[in-house]
Protein backbone atom coordinates (compact mmCIF):
# COMPACT_ATOMS: atom_id res chain seq x y z
CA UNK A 1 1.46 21.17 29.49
CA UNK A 2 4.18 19.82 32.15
CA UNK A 3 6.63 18.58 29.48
CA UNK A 4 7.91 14.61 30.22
CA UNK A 5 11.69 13.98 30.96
CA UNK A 6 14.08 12.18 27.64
CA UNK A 7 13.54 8.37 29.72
CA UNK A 8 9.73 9.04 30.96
CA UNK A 9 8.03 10.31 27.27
CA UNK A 10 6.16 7.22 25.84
CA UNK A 11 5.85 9.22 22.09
CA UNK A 12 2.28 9.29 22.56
CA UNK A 13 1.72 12.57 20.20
CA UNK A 14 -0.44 14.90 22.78
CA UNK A 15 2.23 17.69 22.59
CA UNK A 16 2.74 18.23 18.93
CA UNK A 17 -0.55 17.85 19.03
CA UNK A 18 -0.83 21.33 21.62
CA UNK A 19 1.92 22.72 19.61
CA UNK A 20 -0.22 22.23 16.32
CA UNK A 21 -2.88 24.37 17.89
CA UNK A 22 -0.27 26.72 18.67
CA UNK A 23 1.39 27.08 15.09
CA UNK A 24 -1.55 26.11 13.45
CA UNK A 25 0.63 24.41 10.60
CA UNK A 26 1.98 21.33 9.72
CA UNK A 27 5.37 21.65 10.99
CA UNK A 28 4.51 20.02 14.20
CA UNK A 29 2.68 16.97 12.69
CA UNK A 30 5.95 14.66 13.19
CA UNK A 31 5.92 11.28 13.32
CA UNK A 32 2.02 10.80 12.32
CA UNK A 33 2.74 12.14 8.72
CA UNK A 34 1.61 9.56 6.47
CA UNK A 35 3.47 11.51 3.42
CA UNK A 36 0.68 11.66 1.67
CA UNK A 37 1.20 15.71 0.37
CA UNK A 38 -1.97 16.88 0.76
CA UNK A 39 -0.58 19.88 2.84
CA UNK A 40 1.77 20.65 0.05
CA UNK A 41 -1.34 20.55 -2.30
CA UNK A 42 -3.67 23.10 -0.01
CA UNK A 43 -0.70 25.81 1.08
CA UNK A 44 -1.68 28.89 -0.47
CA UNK A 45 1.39 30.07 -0.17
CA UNK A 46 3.57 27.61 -1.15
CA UNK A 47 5.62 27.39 1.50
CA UNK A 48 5.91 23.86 2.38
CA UNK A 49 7.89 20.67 0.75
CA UNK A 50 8.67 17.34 1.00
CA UNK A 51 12.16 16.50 2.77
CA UNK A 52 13.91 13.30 2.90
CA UNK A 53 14.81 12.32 6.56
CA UNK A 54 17.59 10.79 7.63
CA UNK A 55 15.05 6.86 7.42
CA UNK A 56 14.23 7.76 3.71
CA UNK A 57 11.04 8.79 4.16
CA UNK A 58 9.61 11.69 2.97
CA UNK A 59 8.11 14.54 5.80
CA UNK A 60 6.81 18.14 5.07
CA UNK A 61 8.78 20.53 5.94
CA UNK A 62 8.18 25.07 5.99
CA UNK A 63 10.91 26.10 4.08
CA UNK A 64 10.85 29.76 4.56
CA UNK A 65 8.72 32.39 6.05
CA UNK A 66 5.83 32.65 3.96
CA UNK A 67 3.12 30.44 6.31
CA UNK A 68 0.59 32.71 7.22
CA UNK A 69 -0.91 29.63 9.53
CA UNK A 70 -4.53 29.53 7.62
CA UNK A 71 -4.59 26.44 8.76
CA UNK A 72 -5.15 24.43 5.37
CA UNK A 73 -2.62 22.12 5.55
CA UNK A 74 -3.94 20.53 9.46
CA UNK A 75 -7.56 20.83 7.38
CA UNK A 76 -5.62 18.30 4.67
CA UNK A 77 -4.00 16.33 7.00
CA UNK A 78 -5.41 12.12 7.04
CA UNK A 79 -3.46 11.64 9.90
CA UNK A 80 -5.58 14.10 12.19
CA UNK A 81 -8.90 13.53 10.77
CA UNK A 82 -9.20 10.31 9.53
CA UNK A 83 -13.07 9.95 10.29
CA UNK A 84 -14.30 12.55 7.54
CA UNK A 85 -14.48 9.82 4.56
CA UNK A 86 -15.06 6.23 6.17
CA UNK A 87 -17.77 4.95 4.97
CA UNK A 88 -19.56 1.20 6.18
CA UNK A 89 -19.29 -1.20 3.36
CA UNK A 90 -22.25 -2.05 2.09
CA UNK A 91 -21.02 -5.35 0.51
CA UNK A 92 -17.72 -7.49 -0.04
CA UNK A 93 -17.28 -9.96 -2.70
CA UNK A 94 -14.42 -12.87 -3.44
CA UNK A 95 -13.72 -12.40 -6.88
CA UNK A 96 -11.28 -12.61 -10.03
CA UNK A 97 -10.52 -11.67 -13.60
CA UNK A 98 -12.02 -14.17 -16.26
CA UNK A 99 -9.05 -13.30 -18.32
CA UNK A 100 -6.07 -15.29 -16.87
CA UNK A 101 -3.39 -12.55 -18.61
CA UNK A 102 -4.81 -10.51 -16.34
CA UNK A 103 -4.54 -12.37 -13.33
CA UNK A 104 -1.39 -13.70 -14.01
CA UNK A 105 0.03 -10.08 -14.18
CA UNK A 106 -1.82 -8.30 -10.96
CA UNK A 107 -1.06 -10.07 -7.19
CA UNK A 108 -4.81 -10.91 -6.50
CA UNK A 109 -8.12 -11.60 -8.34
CA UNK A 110 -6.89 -8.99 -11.29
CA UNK A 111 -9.75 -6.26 -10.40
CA UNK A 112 -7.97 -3.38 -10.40
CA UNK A 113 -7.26 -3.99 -14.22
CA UNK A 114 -10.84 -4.81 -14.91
CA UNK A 115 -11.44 -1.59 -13.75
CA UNK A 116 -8.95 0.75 -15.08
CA UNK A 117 -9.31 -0.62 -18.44
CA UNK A 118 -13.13 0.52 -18.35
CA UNK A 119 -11.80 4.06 -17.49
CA UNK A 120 -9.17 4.03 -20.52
CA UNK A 121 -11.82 2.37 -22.82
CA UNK A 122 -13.68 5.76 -22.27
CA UNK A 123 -10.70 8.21 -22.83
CA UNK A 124 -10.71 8.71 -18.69
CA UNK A 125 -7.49 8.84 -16.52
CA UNK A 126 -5.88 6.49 -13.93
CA UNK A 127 -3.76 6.96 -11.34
CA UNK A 128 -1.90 4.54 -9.57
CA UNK A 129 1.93 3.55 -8.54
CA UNK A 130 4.71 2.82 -11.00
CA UNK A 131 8.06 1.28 -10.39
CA UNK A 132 10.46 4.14 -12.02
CA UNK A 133 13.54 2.76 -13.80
CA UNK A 134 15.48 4.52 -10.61
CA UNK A 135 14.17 2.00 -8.13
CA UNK A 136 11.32 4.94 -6.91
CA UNK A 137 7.76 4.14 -7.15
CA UNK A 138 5.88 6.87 -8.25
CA UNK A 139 2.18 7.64 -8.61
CA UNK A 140 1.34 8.75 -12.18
CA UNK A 141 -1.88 9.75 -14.54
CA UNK A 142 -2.07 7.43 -17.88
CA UNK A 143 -4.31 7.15 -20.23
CA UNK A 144 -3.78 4.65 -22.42
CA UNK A 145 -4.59 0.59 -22.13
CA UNK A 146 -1.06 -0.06 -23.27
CA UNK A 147 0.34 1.73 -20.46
CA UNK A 148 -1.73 -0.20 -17.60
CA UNK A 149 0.60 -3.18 -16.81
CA UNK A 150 3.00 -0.59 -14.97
CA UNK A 151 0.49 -0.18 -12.91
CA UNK A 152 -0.57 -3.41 -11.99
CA UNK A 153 0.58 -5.57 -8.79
CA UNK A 154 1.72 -5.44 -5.58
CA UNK A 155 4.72 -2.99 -4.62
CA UNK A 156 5.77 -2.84 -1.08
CA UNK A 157 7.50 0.48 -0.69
CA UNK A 158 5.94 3.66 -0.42
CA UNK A 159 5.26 6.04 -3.63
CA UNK A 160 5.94 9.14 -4.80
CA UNK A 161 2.75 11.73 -4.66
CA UNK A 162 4.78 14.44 -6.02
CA UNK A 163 2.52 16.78 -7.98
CA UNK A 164 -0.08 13.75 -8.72
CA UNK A 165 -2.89 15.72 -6.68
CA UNK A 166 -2.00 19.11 -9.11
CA UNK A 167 -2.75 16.58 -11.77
CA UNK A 168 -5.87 15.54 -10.78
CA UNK A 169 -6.97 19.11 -9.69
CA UNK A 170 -6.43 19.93 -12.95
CA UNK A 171 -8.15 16.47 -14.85
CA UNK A 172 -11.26 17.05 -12.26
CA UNK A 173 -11.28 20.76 -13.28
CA UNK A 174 -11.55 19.69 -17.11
CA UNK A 175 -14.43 17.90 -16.74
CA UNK A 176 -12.63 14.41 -16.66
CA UNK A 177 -13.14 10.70 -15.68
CA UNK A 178 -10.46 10.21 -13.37
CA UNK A 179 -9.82 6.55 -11.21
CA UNK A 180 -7.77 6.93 -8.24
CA UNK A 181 -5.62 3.89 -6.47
CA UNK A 182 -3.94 4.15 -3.34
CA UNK A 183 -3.19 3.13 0.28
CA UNK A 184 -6.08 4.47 2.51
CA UNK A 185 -4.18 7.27 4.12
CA UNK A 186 -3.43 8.71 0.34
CA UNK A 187 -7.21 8.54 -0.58
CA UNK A 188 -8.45 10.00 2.36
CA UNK A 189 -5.48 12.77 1.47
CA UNK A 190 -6.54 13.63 -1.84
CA UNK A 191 -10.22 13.80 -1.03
CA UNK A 192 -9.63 16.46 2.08
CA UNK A 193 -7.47 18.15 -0.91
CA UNK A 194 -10.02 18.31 -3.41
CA UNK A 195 -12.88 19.38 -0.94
CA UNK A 196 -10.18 22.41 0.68
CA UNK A 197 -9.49 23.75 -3.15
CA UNK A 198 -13.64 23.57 -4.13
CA UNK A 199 -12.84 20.95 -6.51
CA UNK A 200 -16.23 18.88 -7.94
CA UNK A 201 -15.55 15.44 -7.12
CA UNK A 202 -18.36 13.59 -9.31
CA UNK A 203 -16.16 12.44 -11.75
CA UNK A 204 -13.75 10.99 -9.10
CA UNK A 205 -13.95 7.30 -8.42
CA UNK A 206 -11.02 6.03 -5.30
CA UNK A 207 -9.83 2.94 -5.01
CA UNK A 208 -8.17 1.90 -1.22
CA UNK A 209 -5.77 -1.00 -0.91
CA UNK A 210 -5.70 -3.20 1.68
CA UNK A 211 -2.31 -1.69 2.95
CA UNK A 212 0.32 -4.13 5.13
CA UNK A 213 2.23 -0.28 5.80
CA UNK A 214 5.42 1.50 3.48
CA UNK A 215 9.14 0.65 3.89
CA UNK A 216 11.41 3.64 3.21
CA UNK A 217 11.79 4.07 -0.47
CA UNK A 218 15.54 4.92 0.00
CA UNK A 219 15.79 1.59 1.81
CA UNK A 220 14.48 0.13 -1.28
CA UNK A 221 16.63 2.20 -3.95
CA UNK A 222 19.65 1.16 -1.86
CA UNK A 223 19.11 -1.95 -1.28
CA UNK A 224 18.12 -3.13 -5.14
CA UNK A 225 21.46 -0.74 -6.55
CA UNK A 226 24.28 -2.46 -3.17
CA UNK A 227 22.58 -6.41 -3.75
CA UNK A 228 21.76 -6.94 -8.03
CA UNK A 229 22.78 -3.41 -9.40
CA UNK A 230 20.77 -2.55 -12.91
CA UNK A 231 17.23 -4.32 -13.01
CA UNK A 232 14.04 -4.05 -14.33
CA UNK A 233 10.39 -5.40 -14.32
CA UNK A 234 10.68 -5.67 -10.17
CA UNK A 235 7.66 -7.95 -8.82
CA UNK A 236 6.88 -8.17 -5.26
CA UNK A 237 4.43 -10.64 -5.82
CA UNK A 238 6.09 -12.90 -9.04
CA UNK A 239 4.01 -16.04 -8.85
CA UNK A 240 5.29 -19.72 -9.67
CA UNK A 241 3.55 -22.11 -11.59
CA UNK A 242 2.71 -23.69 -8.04
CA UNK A 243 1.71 -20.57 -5.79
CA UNK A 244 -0.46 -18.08 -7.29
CA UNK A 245 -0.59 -15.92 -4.58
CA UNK A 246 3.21 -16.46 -3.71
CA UNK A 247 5.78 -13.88 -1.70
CA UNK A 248 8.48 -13.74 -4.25
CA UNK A 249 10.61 -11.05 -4.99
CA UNK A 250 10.98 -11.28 -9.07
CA UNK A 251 13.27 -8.63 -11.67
CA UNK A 252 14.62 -8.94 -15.17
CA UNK A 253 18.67 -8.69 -14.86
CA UNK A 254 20.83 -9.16 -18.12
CA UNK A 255 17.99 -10.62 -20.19
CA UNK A 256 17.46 -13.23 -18.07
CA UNK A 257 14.34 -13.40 -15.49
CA UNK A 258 15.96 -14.21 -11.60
CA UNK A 259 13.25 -15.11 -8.48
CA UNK A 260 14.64 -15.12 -5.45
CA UNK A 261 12.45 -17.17 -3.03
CA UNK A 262 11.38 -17.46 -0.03
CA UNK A 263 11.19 -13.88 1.30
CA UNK A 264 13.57 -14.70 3.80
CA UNK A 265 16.25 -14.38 1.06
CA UNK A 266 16.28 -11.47 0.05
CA UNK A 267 17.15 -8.62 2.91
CA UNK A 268 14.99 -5.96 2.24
CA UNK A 269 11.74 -8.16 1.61
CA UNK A 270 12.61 -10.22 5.20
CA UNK A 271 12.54 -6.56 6.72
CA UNK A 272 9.49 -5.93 5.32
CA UNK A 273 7.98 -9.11 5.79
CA UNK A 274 8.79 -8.88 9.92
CA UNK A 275 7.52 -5.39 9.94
CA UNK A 276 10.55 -3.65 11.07
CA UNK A 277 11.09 -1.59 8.43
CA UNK A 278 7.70 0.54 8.28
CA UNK A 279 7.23 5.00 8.49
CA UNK A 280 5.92 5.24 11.89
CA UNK A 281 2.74 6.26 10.72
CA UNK A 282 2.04 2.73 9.94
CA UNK A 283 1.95 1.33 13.81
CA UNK A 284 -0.57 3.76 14.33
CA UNK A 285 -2.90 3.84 11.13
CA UNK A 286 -6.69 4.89 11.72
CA UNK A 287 -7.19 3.32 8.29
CA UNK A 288 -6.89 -0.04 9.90
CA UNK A 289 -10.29 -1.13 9.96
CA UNK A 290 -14.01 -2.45 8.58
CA UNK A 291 -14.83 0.98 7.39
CA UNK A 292 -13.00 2.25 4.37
CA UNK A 293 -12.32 5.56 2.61
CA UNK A 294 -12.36 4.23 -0.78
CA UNK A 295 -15.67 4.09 -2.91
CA UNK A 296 -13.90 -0.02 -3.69
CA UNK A 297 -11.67 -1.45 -1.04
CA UNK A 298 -9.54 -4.08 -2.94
CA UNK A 299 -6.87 -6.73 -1.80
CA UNK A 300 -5.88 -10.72 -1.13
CA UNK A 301 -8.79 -12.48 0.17
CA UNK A 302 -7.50 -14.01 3.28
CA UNK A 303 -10.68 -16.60 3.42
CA UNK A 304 -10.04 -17.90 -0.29
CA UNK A 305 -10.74 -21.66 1.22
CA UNK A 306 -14.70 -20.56 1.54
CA UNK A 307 -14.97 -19.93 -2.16
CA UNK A 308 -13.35 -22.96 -3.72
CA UNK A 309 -16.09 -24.96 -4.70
CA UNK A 310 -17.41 -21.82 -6.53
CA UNK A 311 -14.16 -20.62 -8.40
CA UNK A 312 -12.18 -22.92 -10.75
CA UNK A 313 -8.90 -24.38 -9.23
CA UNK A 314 -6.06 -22.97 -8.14
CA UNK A 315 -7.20 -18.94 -8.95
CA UNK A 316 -6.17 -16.64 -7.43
CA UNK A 317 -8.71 -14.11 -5.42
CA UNK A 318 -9.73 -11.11 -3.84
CA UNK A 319 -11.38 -9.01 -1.08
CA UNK A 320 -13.44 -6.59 -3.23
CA UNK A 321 -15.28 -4.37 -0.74
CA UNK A 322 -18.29 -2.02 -2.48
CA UNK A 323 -18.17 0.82 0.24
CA UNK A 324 -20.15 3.89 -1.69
CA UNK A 325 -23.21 3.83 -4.51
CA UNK A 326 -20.67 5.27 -7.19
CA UNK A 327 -18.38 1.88 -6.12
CA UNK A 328 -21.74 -0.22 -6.46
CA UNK A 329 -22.91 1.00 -9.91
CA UNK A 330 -19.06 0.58 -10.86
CA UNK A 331 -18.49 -3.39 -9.96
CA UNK A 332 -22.05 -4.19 -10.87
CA UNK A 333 -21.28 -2.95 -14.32
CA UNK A 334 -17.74 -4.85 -14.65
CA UNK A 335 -17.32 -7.36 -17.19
CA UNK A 336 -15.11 -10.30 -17.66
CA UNK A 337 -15.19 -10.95 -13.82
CA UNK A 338 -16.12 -14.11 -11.25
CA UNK A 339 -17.44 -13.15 -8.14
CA UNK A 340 -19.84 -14.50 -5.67
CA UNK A 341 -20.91 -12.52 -2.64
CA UNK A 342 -18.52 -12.90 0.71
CA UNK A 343 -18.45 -13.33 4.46
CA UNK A 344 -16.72 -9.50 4.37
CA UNK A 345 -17.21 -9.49 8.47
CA UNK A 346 -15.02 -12.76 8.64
CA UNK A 347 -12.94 -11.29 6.06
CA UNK A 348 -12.21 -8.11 8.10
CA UNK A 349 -11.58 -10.63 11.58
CA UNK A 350 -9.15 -13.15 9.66
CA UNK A 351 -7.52 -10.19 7.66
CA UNK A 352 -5.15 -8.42 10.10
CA UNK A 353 -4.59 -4.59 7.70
CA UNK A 354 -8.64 -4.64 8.35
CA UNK A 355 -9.01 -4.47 12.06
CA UNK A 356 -6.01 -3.21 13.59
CA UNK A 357 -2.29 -1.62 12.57
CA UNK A 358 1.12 -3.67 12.70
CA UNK A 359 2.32 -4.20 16.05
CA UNK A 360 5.47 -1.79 16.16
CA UNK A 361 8.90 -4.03 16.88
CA UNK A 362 10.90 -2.96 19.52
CA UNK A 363 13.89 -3.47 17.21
CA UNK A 364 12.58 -0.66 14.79
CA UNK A 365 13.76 1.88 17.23
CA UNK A 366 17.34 1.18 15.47
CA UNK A 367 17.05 -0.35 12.63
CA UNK A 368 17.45 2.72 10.56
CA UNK A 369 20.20 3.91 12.47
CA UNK A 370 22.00 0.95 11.99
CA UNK A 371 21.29 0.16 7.88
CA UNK A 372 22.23 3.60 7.32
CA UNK A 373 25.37 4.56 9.54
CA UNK A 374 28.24 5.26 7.74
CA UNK A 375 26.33 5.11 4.72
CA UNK A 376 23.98 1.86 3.18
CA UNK A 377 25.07 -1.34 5.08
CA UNK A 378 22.92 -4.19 5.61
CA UNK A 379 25.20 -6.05 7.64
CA UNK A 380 24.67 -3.43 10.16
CA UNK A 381 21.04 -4.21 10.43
CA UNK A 382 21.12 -7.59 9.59
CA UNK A 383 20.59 -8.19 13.20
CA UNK A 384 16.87 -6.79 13.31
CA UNK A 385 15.43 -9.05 10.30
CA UNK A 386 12.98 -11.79 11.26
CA UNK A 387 14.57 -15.34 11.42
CA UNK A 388 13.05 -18.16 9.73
CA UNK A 389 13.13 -21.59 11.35
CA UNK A 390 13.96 -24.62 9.87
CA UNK A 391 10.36 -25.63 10.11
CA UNK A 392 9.41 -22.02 8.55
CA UNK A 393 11.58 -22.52 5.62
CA UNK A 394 10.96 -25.95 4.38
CA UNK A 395 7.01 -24.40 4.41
CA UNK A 396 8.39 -21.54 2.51
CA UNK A 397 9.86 -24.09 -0.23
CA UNK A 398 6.89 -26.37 -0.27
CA UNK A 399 4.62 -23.75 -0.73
CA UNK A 400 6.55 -21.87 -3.67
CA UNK A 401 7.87 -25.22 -5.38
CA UNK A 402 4.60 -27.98 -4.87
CA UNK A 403 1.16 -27.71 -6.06
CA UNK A 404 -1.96 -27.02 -4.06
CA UNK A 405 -3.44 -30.12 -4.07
CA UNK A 406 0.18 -32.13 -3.11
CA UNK A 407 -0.16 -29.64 -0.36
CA UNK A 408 -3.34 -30.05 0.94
CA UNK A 409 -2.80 -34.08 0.55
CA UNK A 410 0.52 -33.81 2.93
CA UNK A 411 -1.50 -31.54 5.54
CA UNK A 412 -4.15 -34.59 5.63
CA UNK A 413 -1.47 -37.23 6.10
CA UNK A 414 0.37 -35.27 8.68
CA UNK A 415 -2.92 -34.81 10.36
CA UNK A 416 -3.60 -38.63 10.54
CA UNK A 417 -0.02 -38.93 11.67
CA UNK A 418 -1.28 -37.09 14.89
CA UNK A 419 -3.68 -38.87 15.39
C-alpha cells in the first residue's frame, strides 16, 4: 500500500487496518479502540494493558514481548466486527417505573432499576457504572438492593472496565445470574470475550444504552477537582421540580445540594453537550443504529409527546427496545411498570444515537491539545465550547425553571402571534 503524504491522509483507517493483518494484534487498532478491554480479557499471555493517552482516554497497549500474535485480541475487538451480535428488535415500548422513587432517581422511565432489582431479589449480580469518590466512573458487580442507586442514572463520561469482564468470567463460570449494562460497544465487547474464553452465556442477560459517545474521564476528574474541588452524589441528569427529563449537572458540596443549570454553565458539560469532547471512536460508531447488541436496548424516548394521553402527566419515559427472546421473557415478566407498545421505527428516525454517529467537529482536532497544554486549563479550550444564544438560553431557563403545561401554553400563544 502506497502510503499518503502528512497534508493528503484523510484518517480513514485502511492502513492500520493492513498493518493489523500484518501483526495480527491489537497494537495497530488506533484510533477505532472503543476501550472496551476485551483484548486485555482474551490475551493468553498477558501481555497487553490499558494506557492513558495524552486526551485521557484509555488505549491498549503490548507492553513487552510476550504476544505470540494468536490473534485473540482482533477476534475480541467491537470495533472490527461489530456485526456478530446485532440483532433486529422485535419490539419497542414507551414506558416507566410505577414507583416514582424510582423514577425520580434514574434519568428516564426508571427501567433499568425495575430490572436489576429482579436480579438482586434472586441473589444474581449486576453490573453497571459507578461514580467513584475520585471523580472515575467505574463498572462494578453488586449484589445487594441497597447498593443499586450507585448505579442508577445518566453519567456522561466513559467508565472504567478494569477487570469487570474477569468478574463476570468468573460469576458465569459459577453458575450465576448475572445482568450486564453498558454502552453498545462494551456489550458487544464482553460477549466476543465470553464466546473467545468458552464461557456459557445462558445465564447472561445485556443491557445496551442508547449512547450520545464518552468524554475523556481525565477531562472529567480535572475538571470537577480545578472548578468545585471535593464533591459527591454527581448527577448528570438532576431533575427540577419543572423538567423531569432536564440537562443539569447536580453534586452534594459542604452539605449543601448545588445545580448548576443550563448546561451551558458548566464547562465540561457545554463540551460535552456540543460534541467536541468525544474518544474518536465515537464519530465513527457501528453501534449507531436500529439493530442492537443488547438482549434490552434502553434510553430517553425522544417521541414522549405520542404517549401522553396514555401515561399520567408530566412522567418521565423511555425507549425500551426488546431485541432477543431472553429480553422478551424478561420485560414481559417486570412488575411495577407502565408501558404501552411504541412507534420504535419513528423512534429510531427522531432519535439521532439510533441511526447514525455524532458528526465529528472540526474544532476537536485541538481541543485536547489545548485543555491540556501546560497542564489542565480550560481557558485554553474555552474557545472550542458551543455558544448559546440569547434565544438558546432564555429556552434553557424556561425549560428548567417553568412547568410543562406554562410551556406548552406560551408555544400556543407564540404560535398565534405568527399568525
Amino acid at each position: 500500500m502506497e502510503l499518503a503524504s502528512k497534508d493528503s491522509c484523510t484518517d480513514c483507517g485502511n492502513c492500520r487496518l493492513e498493518q493489523i493483518s500484518k501483526l495480527n494484534n491489537i497494537s495497530a487498532v488506533g484510533k477505532k479502540c472503543c476501550g472496551c478491554t476485551a483484548c486485555v480479557n482474551v490475551c493468553p499471555q498477558k501481555v497487553i494493558y490499558m494506557v492513558e493517552n495524552s486526551e485521557g482516554f484509555y488505549y491498549p497497549k503490548i507492553v513487552d514481548k510476550g504476544c505470540i500474535e494468536c490473534g485473540l485480541c482482533i477476534k475480541s475487538c467491537p470495533a472490527l466486527n461489530s456485526g456478530e451480535f446485532k440483532n433486529k428488535t422485535l419490539v419497542g415500548y414507551a414506558a416507566t417505573s410505577q414507583d416514582i422513587t424510582t423514577s425520580e432517581n434514574s434519568s428516564s422511565g426508571g427501567i433499568f432499576a425495575l430490572i436489576a432489582r429482579e436480579f438482586l431479589r434472586n441473589n444474581s449480580w449486576v453490573i453497571g457504572a459507578k461514580m467513584e469518590s475520585d471523580y472515575c466512573l467505574k463498572h462494578v458487580a453488586i449484589n445487594h438492593i441497597e447498593e443499586l442507586e450507585g448505579l442508577q442514572g445518566s453519567k456522561y463520561v466513559q467508565s472504567n472496565m478494569d477487570g469487570i469482564i474477569d468478574k463476570i468470567s468468573e460469576l458465569l463460570s459459577n453458575g450465576s445470574q448475572v445482568l450486564f449494562s453498558g454502552t453498545p460497544c462494551q456489550v458487544s465487547g464482553l460477549k466476543k470475550a465470553m464466546k473467545i474464553k468458552g464461557i456459557d452465556v445462558k445465564n447472561l442477560v445485556t443491557i445496551d444504552i442508547v449512547c450520545h459517545g464518552v468524554p475523556s474521564p481525565k477531562f472529567f476528574r480535572e475538571h470537577v477537582k480545578f472548578k468545585y474541588g471535593k464533591v459527591s452524589n454527581i448527577k448528570f441528569r438532576h431533575r427540577t421540580k419543572h423538567e423531569l427529563n432536564g440537562y443539569a449537572l447536580g453534586f452534594q458540596k459542604s452539605g449543601n445540594y448545588k445545580i448548576i443549570q443550563p448546561t451551558n454553565r458548566d464547562f465540561y458539560y457545554a463540551c460535552f453537550s456540543s460534541q467536541v469532547s468525544l474518544r474518536e471512536s465515537c464519530y465513527n460508531c457501528a453501534y449507531t443504529t436500529a439493530n442492537r447488541v443488547g438482549d434490552i436496548t434502553l434510553g430517553d424516548l425522544s417521541t414522549h409527546r405520542l404517549y401522553d394521553s396514555y401515561f399520567k402527566k408530566d412522567r418521565a419515559l423511555s425507549i425500551v427496545g426488546v431485541n432477543t427472546e431472553r429480553g422478551k421473557h424478561l420485560f414481559g415478566n417486570l412488575k411495577n411498570v407502565d408501558f404501552i407498545k411504541a412507534d420504535y421505527l419513528k423512534e429510531c428516525s427522531v432519535n439521532a444515537q439510533m441511526n447514525h454517529p455524532t458528526a465529528r467537529p472540526d474544532e476537536r482536532d485541538n481541543f485536547y491539545i489545548a485543555l491540556f497544554q501546560n497542564g489542565y486549563s480550560e481557558k485554553n479550550a474555552d474557545e472550542y465550547k458551543y455558544r448559546y444564544s440569547f434565544k438558546e438560553n432564555v429556552k434553557n431557563w424556561i425549560t428548567l425553571n417553568t412547568t410543562p403545561s406554562f410551556r406548552n401554553k406560551l408555544k400556543k400563544l407564540l404560535k398565534s402571534n405568527e399568525n
